[in-house]
Protein backbone atom coordinates (compact mmCIF):
# COMPACT_ATOMS: atom_id res chain seq x y z
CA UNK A 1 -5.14 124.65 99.69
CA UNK A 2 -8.28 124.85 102.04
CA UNK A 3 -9.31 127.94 103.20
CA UNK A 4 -9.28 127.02 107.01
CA UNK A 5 -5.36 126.61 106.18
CA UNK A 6 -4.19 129.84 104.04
CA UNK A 7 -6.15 131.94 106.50
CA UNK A 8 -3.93 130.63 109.26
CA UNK A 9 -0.27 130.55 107.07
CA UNK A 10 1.96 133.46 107.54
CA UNK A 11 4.47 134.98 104.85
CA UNK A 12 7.34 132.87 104.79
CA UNK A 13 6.14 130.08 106.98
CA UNK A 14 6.87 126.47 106.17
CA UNK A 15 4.09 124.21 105.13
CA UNK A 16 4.42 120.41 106.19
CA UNK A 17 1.93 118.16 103.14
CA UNK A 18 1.25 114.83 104.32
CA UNK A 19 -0.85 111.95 102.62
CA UNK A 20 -1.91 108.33 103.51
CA UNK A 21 -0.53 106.05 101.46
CA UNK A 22 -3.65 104.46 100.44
CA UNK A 23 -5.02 108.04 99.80
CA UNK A 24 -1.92 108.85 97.27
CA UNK A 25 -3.35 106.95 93.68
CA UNK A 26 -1.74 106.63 90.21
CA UNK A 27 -3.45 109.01 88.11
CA UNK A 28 -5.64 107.10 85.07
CA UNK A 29 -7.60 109.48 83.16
CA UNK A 30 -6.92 112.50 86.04
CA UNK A 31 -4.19 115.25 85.27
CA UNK A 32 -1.32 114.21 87.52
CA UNK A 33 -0.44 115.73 90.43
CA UNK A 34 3.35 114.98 89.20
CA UNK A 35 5.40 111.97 87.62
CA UNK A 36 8.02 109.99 89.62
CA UNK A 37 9.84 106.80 89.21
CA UNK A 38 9.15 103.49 90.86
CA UNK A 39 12.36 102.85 93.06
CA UNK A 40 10.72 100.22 95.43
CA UNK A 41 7.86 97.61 95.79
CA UNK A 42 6.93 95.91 99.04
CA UNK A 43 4.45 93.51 98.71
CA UNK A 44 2.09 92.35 101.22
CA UNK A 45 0.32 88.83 99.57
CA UNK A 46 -1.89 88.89 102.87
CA UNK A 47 -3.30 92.08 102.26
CA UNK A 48 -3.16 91.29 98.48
CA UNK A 49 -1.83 94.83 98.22
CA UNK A 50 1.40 96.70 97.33
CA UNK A 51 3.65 99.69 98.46
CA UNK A 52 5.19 101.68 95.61
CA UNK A 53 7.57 104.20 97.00
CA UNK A 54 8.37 106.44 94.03
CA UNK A 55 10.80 109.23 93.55
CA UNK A 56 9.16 112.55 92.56
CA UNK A 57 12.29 114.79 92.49
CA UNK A 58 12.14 117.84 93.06
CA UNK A 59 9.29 117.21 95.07
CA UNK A 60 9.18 115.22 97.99
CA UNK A 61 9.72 111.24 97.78
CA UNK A 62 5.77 109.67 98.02
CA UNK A 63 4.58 106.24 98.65
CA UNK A 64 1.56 104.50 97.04
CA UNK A 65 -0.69 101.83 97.96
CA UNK A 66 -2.24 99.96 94.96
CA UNK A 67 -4.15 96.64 94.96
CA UNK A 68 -1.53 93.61 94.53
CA UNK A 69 -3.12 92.65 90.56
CA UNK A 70 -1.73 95.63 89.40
CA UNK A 71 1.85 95.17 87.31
CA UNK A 72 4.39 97.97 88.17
CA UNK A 73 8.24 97.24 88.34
CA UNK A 74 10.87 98.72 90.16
CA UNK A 75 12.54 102.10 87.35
CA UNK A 76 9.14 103.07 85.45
CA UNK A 77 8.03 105.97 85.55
CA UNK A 78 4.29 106.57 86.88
CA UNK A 79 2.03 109.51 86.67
CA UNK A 80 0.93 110.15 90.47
CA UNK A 81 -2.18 112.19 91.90
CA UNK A 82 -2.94 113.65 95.32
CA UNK A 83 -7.17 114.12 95.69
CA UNK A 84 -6.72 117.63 97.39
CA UNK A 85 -9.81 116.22 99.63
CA UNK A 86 -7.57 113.67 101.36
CA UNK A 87 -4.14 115.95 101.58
CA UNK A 88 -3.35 117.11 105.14
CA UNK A 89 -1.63 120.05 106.19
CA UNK A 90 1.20 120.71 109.13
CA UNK A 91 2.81 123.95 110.32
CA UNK A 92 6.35 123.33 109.32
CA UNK A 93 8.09 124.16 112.39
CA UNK A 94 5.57 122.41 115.46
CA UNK A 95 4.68 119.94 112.71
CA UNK A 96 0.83 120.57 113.94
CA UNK A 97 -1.52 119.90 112.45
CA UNK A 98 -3.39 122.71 110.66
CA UNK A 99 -7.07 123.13 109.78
């Protein structure tokens, strides 16, 4: 967690994470962040990308933007990584944005 952001959390206070979708990545050679299963693909041909939106349980549900040539289906499992650089932080209860 930045600096700029535990200087400014209290005791107790909820902590909102956020992450762009495109900023979220399947971790290759990284350590994960965590593992969660595939439970839906939307595809945009256009774009010639793809939305994973995989369940991370316990942690909070996290969706995934991956170029379209890469072969994922719906119920595996994938190992998932958040770059710390591109997480963003919200007090929990104004939802502002911290830091």
């Amino acid at each position: 967690m930045p600096e700029i952001v535990s200087g400014r959390l209290q005791a107790g206070q909820d902590l909102i994470l956020g992450i762009r979708p495109e900023h979220a990545r399947l971790a290759g050679d990284e350590l994960p962040t965590f593992d969660g299963r595939v439970v839906h693909i939307e595809r945009d041909p256009p774009r010639r990308v793809q939305t994973l939106y995989v369940e991370c349980y316990p942690w909070p549900d996290v969706a995934i933007t991956l170029p379209a040539s890469e072969r994922i289906l719906p119920g595996e499992r994938v190992p998932v990584a958040l770059p710390l650089d591109r997480l963003v932080f919200f007090e929990g209860k104004s939802e502002l944005r911290m830091g």
